[in-house]
PDB file of N, CA and C in Angstrom:
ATOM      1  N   UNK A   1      24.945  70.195  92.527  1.00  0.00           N
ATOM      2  CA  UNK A   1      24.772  69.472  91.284  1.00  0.00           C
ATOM      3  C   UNK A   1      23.296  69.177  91.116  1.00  0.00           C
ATOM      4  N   UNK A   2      22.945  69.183  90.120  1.00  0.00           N
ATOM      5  CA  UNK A   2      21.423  68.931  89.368  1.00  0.00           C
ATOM      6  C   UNK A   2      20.932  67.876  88.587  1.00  0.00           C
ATOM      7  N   UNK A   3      20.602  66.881  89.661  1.00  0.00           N
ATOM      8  CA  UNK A   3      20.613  65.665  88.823  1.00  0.00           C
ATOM      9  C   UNK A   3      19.409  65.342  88.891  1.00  0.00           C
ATOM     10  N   UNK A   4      18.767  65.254  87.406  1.00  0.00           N
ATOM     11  CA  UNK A   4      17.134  64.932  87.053  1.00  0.00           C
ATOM     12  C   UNK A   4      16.903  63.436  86.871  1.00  0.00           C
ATOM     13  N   UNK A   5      15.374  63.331  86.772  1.00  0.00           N
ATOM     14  CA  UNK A   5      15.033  61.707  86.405  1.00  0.00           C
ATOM     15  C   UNK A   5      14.805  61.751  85.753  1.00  0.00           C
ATOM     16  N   UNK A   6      14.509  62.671  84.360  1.00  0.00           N
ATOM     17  CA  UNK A   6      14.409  62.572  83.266  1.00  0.00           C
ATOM     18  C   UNK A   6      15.893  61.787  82.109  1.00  0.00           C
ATOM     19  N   UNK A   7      15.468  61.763  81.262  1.00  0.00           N
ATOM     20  CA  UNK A   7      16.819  60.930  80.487  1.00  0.00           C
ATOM     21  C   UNK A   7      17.543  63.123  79.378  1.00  0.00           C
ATOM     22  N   UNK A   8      16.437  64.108  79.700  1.00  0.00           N
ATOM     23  CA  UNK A   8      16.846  65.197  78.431  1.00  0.00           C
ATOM     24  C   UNK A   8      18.176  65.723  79.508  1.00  0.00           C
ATOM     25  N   UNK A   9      18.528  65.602  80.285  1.00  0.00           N
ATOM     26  CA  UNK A   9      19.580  66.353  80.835  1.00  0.00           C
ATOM     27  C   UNK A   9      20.650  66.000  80.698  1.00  0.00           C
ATOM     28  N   UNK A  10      21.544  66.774  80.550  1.00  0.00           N
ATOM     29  CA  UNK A  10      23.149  67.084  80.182  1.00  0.00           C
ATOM     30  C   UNK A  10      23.909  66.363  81.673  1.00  0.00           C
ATOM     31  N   UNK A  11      23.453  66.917  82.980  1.00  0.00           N
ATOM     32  CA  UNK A  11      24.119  66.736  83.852  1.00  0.00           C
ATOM     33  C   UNK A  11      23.617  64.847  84.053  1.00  0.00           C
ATOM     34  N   UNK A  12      22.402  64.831  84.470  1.00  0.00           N
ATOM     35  CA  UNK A  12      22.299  63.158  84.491  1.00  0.00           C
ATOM     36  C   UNK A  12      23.066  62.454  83.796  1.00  0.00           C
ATOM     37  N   UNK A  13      23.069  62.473  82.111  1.00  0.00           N
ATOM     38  CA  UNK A  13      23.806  61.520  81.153  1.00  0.00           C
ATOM     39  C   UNK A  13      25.229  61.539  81.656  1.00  0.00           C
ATOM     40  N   UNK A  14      25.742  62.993  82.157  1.00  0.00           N
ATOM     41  CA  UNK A  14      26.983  63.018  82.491  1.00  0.00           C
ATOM     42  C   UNK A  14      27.485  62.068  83.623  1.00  0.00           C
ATOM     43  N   UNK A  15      26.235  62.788  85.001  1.00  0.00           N
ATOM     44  CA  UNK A  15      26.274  61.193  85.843  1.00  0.00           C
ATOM     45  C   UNK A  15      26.783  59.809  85.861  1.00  0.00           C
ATOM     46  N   UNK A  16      25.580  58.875  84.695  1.00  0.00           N
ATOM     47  CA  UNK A  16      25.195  57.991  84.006  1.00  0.00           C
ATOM     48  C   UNK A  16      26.331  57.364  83.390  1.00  0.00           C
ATOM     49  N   UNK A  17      27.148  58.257  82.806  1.00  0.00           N
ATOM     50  CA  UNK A  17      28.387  58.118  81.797  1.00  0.00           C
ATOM     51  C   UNK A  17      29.375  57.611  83.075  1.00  0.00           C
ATOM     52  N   UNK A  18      29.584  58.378  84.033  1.00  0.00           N
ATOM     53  CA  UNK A  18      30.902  58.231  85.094  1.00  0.00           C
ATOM     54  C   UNK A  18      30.507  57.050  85.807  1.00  0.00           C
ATOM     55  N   UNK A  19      29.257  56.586  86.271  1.00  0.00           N
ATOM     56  CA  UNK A  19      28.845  55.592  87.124  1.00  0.00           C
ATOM     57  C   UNK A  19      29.515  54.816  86.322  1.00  0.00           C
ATOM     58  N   UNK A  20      29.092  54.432  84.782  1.00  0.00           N
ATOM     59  CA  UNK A  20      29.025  53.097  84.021  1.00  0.00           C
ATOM     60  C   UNK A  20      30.780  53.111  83.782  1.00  0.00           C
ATOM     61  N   UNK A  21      31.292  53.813  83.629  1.00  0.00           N
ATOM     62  CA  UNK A  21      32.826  54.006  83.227  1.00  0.00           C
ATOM     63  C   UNK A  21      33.368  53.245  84.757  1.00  0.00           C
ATOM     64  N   UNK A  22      33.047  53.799  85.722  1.00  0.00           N
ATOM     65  CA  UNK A  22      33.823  53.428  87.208  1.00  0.00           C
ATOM     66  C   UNK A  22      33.423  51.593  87.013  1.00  0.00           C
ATOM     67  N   UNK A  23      32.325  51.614  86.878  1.00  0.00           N
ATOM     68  CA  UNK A  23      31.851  50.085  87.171  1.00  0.00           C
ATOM     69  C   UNK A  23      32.719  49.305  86.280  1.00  0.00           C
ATOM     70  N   UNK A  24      32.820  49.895  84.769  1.00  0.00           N
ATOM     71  CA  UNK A  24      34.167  49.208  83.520  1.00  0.00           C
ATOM     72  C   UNK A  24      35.071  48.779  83.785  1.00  0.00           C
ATOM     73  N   UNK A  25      35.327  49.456  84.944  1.00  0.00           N
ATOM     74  CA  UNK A  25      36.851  50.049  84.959  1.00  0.00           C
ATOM     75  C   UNK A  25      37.379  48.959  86.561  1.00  0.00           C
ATOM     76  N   UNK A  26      36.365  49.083  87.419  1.00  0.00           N
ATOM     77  CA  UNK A  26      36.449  48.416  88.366  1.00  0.00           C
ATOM     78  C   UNK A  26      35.844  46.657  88.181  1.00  0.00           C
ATOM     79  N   UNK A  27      34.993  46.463  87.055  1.00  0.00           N
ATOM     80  CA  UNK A  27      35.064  45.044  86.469  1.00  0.00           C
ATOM     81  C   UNK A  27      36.614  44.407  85.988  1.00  0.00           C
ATOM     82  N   UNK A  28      37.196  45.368  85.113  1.00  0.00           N
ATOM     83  CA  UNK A  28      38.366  44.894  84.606  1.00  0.00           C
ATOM     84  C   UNK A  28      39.223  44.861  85.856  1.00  0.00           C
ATOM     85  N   UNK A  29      39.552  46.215  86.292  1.00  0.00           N
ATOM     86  CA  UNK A  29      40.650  45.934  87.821  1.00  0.00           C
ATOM     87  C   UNK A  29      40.355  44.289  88.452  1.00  0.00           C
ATOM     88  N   UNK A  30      38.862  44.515  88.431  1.00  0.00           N
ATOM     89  CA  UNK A  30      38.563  43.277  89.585  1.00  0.00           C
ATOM     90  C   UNK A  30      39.163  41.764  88.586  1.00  0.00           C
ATOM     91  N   UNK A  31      39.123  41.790  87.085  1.00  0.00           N
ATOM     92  CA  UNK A  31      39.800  40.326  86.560  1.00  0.00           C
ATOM     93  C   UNK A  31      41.516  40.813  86.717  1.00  0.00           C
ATOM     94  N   UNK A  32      42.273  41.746  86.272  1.00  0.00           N
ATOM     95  CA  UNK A  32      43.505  41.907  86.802  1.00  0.00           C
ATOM     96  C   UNK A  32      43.889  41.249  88.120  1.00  0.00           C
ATOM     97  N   UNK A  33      43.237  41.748  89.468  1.00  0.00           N
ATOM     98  CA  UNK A  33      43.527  41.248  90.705  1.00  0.00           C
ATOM     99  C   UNK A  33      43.006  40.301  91.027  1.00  0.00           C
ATOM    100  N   UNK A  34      42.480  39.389  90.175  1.00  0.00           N
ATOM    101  CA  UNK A  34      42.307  38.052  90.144  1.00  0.00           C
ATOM    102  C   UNK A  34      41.051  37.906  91.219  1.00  0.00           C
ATOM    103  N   UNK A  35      40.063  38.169  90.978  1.00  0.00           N
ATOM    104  CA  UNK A  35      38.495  38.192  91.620  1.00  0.00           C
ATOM    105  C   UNK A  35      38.352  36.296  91.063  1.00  0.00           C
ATOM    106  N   UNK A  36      37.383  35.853  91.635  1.00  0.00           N
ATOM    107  CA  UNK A  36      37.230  34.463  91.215  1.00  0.00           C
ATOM    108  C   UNK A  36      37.409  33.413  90.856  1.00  0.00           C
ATOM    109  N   UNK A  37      37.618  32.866  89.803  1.00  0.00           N
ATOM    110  CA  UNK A  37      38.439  31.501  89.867  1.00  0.00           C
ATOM    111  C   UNK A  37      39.942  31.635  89.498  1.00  0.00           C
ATOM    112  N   UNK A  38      40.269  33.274  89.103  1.00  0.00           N
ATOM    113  CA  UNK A  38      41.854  33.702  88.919  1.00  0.00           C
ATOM    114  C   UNK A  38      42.448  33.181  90.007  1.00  0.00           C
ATOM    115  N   UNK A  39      41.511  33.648  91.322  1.00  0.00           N
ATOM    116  CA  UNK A  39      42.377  34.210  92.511  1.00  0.00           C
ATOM    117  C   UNK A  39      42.353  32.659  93.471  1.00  0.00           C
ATOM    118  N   UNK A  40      41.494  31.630  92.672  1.00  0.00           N
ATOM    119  CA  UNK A  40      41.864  30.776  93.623  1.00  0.00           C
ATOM    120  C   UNK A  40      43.171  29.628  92.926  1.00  0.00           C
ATOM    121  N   UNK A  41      43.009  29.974  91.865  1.00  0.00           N
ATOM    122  CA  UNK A  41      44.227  28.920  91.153  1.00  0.00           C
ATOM    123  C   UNK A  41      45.642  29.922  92.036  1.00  0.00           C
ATOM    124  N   UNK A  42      45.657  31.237  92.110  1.00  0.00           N
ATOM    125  CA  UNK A  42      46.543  31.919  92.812  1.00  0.00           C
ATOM    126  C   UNK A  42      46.928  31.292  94.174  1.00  0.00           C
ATOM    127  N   UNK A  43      45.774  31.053  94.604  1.00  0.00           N
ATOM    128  CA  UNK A  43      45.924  30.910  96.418  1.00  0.00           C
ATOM    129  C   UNK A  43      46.131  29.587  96.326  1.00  0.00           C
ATOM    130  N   UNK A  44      46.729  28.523  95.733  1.00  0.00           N
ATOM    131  CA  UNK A  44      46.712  27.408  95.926  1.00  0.00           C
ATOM    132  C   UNK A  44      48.070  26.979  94.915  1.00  0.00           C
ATOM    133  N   UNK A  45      48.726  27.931  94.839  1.00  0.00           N
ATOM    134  CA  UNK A  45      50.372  28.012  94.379  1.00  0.00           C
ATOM    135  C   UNK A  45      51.067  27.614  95.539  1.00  0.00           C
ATOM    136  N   UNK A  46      52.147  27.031  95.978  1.00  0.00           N
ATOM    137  CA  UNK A  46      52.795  26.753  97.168  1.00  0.00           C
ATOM    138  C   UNK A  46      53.869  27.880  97.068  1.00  0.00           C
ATOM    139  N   UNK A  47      54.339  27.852  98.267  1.00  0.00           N
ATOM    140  CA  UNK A  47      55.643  28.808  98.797  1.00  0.00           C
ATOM    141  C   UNK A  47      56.157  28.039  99.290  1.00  0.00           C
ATOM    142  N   UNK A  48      57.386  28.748  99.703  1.00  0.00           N
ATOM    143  CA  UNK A  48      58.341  27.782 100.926  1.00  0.00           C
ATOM    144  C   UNK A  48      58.396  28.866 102.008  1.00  0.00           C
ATOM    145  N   UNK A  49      58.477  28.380 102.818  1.00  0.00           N
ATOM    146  CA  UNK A  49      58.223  29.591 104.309  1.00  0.00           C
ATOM    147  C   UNK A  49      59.154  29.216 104.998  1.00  0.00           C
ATOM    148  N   UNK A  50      60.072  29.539 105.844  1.00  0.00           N
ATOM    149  CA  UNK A  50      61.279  29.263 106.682  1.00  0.00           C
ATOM    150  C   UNK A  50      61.149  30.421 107.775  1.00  0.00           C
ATOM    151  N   UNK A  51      62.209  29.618 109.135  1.00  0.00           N
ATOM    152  CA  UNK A  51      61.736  30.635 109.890  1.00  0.00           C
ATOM    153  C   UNK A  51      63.608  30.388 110.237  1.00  0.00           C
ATOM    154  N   UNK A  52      64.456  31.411 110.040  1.00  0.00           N
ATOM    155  CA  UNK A  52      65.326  31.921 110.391  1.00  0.00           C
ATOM    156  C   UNK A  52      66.182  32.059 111.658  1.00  0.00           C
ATOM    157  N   UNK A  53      66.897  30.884 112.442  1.00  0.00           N
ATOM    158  CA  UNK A  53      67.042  31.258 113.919  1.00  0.00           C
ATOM    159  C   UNK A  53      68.082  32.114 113.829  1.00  0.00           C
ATOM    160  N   UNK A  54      68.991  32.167 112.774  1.00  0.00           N
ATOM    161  CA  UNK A  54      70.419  32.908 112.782  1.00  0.00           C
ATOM    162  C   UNK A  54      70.956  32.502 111.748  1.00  0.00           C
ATOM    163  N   UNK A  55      72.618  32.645 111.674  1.00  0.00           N
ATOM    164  CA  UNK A  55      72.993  32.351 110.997  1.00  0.00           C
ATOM    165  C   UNK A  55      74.736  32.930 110.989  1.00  0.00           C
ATOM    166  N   UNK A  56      75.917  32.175 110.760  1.00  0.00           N
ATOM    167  CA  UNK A  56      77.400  31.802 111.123  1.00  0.00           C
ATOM    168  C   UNK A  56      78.231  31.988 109.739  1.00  0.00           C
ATOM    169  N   UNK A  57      79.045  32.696 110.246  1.00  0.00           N
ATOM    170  CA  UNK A  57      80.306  32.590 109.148  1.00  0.00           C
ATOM    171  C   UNK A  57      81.444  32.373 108.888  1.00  0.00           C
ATOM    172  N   UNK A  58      81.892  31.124 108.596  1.00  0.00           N
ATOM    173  CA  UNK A  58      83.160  30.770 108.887  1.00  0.00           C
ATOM    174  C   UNK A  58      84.131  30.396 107.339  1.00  0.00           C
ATOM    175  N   UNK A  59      85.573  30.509 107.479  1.00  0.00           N
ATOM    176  CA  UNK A  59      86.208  29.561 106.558  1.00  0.00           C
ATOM    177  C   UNK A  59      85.749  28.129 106.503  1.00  0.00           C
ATOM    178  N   UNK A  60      86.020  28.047 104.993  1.00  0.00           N
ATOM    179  CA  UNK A  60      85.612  26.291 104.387  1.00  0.00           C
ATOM    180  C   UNK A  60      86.546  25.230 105.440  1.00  0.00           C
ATOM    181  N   UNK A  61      87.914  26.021 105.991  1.00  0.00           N
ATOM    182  CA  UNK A  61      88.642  24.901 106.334  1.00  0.00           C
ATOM    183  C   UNK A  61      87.698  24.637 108.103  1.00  0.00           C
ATOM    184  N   UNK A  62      87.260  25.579 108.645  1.00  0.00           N
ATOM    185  CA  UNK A  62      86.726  25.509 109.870  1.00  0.00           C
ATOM    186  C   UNK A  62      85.617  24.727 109.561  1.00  0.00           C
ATOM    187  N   UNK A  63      84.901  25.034 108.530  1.00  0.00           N
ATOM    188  CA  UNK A  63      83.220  24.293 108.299  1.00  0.00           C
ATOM    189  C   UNK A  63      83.753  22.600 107.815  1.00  0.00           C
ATOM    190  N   UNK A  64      84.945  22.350 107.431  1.00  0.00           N
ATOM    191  CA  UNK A  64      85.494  20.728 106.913  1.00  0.00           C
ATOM    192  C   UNK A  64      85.589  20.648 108.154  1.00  0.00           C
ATOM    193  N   UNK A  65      86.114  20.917 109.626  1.00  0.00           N
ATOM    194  CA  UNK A  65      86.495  20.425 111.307  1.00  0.00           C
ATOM    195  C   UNK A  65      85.039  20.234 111.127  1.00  0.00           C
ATOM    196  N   UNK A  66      83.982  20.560 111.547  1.00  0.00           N
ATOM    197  CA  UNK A  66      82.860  20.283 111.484  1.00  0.00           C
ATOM    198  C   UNK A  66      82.298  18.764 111.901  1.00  0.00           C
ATOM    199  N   UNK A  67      81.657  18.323 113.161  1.00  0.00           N
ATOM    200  CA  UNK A  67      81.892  16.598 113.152  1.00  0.00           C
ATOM    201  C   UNK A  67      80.692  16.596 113.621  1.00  0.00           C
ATOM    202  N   UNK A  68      79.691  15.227 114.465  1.00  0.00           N
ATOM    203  CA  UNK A  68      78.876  15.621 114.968  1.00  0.00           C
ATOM    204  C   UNK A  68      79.269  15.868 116.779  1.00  0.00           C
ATOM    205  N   UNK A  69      77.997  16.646 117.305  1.00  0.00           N
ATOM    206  CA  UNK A  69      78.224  17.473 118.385  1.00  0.00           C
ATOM    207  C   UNK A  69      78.197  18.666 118.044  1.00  0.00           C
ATOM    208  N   UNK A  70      79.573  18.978 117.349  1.00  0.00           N
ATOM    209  CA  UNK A  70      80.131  20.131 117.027  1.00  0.00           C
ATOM    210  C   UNK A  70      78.640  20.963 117.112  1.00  0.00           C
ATOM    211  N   UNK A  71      79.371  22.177 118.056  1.00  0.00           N
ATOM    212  CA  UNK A  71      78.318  23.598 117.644  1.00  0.00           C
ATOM    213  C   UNK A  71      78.581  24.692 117.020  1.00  0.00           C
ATOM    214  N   UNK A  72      77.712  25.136 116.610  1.00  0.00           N
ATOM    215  CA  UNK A  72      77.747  26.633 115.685  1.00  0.00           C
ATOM    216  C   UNK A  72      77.265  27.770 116.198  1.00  0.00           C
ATOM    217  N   UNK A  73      78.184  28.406 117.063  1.00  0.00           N
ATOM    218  CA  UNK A  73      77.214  29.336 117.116  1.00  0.00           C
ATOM    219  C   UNK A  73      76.982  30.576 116.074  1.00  0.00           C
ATOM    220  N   UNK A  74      75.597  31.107 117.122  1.00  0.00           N
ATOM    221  CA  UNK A  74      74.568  31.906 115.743  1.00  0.00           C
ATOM    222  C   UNK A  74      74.725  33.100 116.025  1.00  0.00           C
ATOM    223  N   UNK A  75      74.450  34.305 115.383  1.00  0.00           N
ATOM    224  CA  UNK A  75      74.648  35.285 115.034  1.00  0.00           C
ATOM    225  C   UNK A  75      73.010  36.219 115.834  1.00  0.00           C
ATOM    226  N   UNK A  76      71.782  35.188 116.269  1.00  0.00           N
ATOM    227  CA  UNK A  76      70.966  35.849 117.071  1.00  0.00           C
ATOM    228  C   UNK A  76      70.768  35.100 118.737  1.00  0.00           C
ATOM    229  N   UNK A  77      70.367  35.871 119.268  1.00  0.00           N
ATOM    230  CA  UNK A  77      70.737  35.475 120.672  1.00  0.00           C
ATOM    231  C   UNK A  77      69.304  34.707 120.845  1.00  0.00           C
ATOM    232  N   UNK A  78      69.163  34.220 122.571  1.00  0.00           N
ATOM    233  CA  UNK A  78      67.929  33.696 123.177  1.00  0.00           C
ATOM    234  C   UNK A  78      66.856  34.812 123.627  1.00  0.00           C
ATOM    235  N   UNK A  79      65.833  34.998 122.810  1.00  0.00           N
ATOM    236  CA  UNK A  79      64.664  35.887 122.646  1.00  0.00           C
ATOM    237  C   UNK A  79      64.580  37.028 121.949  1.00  0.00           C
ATOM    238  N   UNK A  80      66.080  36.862 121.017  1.00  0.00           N
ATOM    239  CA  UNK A  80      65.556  37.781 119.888  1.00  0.00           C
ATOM    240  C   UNK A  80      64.127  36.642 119.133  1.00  0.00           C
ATOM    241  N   UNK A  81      63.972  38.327 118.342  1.00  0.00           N
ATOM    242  CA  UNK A  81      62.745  37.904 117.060  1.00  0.00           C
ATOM    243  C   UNK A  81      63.473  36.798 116.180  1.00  0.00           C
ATOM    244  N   UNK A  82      62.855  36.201 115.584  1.00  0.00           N
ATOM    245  CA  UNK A  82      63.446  35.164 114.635  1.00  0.00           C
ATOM    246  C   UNK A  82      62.817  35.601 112.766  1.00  0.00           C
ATOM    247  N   UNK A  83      63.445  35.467 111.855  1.00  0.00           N
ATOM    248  CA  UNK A  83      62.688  35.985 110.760  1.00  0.00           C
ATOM    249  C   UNK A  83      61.517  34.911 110.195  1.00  0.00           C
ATOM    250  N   UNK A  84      60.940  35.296 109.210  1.00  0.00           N
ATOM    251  CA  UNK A  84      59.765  34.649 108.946  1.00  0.00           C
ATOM    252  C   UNK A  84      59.965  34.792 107.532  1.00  0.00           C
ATOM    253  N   UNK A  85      60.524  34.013 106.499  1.00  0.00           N
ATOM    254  CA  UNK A  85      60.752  33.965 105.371  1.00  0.00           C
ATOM    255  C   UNK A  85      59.692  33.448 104.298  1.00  0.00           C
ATOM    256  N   UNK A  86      59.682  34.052 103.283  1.00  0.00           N
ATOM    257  CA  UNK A  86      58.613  32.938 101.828  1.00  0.00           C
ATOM    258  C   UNK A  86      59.365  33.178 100.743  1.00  0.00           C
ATOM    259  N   UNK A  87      59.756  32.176 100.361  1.00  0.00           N
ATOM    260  CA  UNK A  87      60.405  32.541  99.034  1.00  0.00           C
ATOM    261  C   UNK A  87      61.481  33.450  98.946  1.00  0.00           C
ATOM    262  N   UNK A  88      62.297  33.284 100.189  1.00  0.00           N
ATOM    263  CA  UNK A  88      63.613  34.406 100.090  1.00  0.00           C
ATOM    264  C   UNK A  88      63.269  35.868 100.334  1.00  0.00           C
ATOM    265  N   UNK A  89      62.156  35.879 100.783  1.00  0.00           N
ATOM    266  CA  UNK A  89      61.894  37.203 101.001  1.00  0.00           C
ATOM    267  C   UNK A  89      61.511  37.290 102.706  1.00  0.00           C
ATOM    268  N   UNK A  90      62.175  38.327 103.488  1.00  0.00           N
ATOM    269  CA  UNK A  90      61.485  38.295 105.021  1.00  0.00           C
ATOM    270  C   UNK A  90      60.020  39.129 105.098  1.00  0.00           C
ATOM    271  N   UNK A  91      59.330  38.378 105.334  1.00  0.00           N
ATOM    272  CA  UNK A  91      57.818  38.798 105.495  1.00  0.00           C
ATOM    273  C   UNK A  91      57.133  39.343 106.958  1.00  0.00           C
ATOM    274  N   UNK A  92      57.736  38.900 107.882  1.00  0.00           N
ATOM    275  CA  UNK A  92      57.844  38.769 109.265  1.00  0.00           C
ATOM    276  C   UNK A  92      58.592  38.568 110.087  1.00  0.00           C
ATOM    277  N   UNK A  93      58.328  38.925 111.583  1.00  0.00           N
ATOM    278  CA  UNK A  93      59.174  38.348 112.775  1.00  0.00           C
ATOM    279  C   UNK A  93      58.285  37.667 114.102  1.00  0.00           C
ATOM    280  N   UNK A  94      58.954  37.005 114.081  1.00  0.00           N
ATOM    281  CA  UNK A  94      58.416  36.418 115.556  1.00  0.00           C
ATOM    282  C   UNK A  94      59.692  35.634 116.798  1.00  0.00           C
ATOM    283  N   UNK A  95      58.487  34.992 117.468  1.00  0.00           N
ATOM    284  CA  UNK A  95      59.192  34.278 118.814  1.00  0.00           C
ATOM    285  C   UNK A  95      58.947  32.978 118.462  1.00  0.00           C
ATOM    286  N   UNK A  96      60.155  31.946 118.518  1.00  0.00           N
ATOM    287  CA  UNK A  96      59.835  30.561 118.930  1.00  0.00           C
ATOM    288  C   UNK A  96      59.249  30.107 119.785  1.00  0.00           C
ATOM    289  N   UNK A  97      58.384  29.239 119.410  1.00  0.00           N
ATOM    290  CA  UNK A  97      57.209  28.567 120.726  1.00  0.00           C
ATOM    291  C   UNK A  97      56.905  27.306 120.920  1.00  0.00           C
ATOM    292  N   UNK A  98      56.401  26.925 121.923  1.00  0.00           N
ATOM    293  CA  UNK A  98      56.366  25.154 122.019  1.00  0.00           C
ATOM    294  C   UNK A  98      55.021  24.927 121.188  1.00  0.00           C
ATOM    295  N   UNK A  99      54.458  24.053 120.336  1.00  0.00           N
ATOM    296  CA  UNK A  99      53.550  23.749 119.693  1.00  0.00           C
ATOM    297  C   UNK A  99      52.848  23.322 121.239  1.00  0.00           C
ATOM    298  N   UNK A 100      51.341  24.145 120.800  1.00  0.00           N
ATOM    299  CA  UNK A 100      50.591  23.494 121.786  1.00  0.00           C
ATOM    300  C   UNK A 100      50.250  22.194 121.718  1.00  0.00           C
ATOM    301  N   UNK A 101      50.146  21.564 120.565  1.00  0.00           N
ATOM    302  CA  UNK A 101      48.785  20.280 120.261  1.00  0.00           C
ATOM    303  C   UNK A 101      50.048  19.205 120.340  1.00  0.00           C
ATOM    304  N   UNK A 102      51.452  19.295 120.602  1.00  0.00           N
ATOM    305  CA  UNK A 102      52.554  18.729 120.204  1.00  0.00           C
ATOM    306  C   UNK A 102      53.784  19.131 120.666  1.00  0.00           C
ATOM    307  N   UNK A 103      53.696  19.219 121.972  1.00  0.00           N
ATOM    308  CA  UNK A 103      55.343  19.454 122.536  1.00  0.00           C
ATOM    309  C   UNK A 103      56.474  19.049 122.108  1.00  0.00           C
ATOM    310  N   UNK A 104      56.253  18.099 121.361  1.00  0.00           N
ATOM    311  CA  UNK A 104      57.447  18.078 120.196  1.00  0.00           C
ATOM    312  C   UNK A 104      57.678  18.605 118.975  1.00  0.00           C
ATOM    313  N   UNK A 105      57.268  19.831 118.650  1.00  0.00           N
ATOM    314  CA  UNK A 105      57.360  20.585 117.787  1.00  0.00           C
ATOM    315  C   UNK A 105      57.435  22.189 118.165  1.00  0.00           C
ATOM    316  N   UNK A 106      58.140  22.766 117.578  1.00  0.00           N
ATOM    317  CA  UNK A 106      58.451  24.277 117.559  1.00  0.00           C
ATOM    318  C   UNK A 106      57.198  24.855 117.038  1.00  0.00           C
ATOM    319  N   UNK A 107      57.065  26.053 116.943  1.00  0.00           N
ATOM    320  CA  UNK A 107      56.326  26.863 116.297  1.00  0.00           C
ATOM    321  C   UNK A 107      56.991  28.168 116.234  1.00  0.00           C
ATOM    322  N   UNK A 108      56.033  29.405 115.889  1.00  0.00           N
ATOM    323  CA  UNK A 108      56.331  30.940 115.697  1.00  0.00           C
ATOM    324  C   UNK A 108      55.497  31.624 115.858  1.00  0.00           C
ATOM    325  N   UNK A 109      55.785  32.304 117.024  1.00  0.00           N
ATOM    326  CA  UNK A 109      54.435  33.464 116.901  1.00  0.00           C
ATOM    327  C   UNK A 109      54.722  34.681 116.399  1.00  0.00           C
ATOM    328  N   UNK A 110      53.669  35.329 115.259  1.00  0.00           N
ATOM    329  CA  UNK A 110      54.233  36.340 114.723  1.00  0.00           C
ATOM    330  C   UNK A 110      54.142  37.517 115.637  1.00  0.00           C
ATOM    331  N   UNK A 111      54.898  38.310 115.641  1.00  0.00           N
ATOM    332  CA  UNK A 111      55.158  39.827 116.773  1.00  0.00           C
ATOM    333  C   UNK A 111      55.230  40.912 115.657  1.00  0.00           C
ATOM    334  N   UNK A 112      55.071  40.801 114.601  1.00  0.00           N
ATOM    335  CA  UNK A 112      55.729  41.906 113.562  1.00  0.00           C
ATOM    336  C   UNK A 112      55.540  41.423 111.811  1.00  0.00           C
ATOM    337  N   UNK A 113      54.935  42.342 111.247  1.00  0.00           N
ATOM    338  CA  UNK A 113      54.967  41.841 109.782  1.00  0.00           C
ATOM    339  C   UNK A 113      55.734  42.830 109.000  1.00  0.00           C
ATOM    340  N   UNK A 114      56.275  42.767 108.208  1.00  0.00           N
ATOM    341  CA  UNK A 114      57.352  43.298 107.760  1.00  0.00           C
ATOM    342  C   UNK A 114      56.507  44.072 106.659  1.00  0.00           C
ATOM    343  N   UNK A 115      56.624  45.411 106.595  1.00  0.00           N
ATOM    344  CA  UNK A 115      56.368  46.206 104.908  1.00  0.00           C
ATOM    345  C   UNK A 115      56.811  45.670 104.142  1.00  0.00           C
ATOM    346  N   UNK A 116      56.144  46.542 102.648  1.00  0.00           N
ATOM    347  CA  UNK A 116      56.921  46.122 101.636  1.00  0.00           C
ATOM    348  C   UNK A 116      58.120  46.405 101.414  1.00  0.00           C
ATOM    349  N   UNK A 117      58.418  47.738 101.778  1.00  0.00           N
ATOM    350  CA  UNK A 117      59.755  48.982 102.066  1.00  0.00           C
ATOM    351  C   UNK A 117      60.807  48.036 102.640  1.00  0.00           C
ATOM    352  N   UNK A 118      60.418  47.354 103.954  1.00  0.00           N
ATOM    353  CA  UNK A 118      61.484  46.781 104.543  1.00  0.00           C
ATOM    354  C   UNK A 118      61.859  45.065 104.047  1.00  0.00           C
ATOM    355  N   UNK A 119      60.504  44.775 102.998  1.00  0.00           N
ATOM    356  CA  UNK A 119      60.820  43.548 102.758  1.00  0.00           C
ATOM    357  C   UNK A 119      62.114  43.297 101.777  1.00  0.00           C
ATOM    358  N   UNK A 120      61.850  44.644 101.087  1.00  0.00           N
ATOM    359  CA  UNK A 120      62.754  44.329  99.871  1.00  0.00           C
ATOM    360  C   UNK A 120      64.339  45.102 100.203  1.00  0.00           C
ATOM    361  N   UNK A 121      64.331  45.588 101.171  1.00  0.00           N
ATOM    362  CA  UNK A 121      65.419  45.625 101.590  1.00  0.00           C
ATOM    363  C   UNK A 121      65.997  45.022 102.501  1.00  0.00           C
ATOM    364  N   UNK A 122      65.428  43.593 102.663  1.00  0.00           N
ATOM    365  CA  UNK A 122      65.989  42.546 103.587  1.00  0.00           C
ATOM    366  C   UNK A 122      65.872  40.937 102.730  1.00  0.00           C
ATOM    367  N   UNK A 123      65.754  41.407 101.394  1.00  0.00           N
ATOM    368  CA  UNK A 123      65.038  40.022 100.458  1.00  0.00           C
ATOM    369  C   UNK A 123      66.510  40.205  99.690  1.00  0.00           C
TER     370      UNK A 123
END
């Protein structure tokens, strides 16, 4: 390709033309995907996040026996992955963990982030 510093050439303007078009084009993309103060009113939307230990299925008349004590068991075992939910959708998996800063609290460590492919066929 033959690209002059003069302004008489065919191929430069042609240049010139594609640079300024990409930059158009990638200004607008960039307000679509929310570049700047879009993207922070975005990031400061809440979710709800849940983390999934299992989950039981019984008749209404078994879930009315129901007292306290009573256990349920769950449908995932001790050291499966646990899911990692936002908004009804599984986003992840992980392991339950002891909060470091707070042994009285659980945590999750993530082991796995879920595609989009597999999100929406588990949402």
């Amino acid at each position: 390709m033959n690209v002059e510093s003069g302004t008489g050439s065919g191929h430069s303007d042609s240049l010139f033309a594609k640079i300024e078009a990409h930059a158009d084009g990638q200004r607008a993309q960039d307000e679509r995907l929310g570049h700047g103060r879009n993207l922070d009113s975005i990031l400061r939307i809440p979710v709800l996040m849940q983390v999934v230990l299992g989950s039981a299925t019984m008749p209404v008349a078994n879930l009315m026996k129901l007292g306290r004590g009573a256990i349920v068991p769950l449908d995932h075992r001790v050291g499966e992955p646990v899911d990692v939910v936002v908004n009804g959708r599984v986003i992840a998996r992980g392991e339950v963990v002891v909060v470091e800063d707070d042994n009285s609290r659980f945590g999750v460590s993530l082991t796995e982030i879920v595609g989009p492919a597999a999100a929406d066929s588990n949402g």
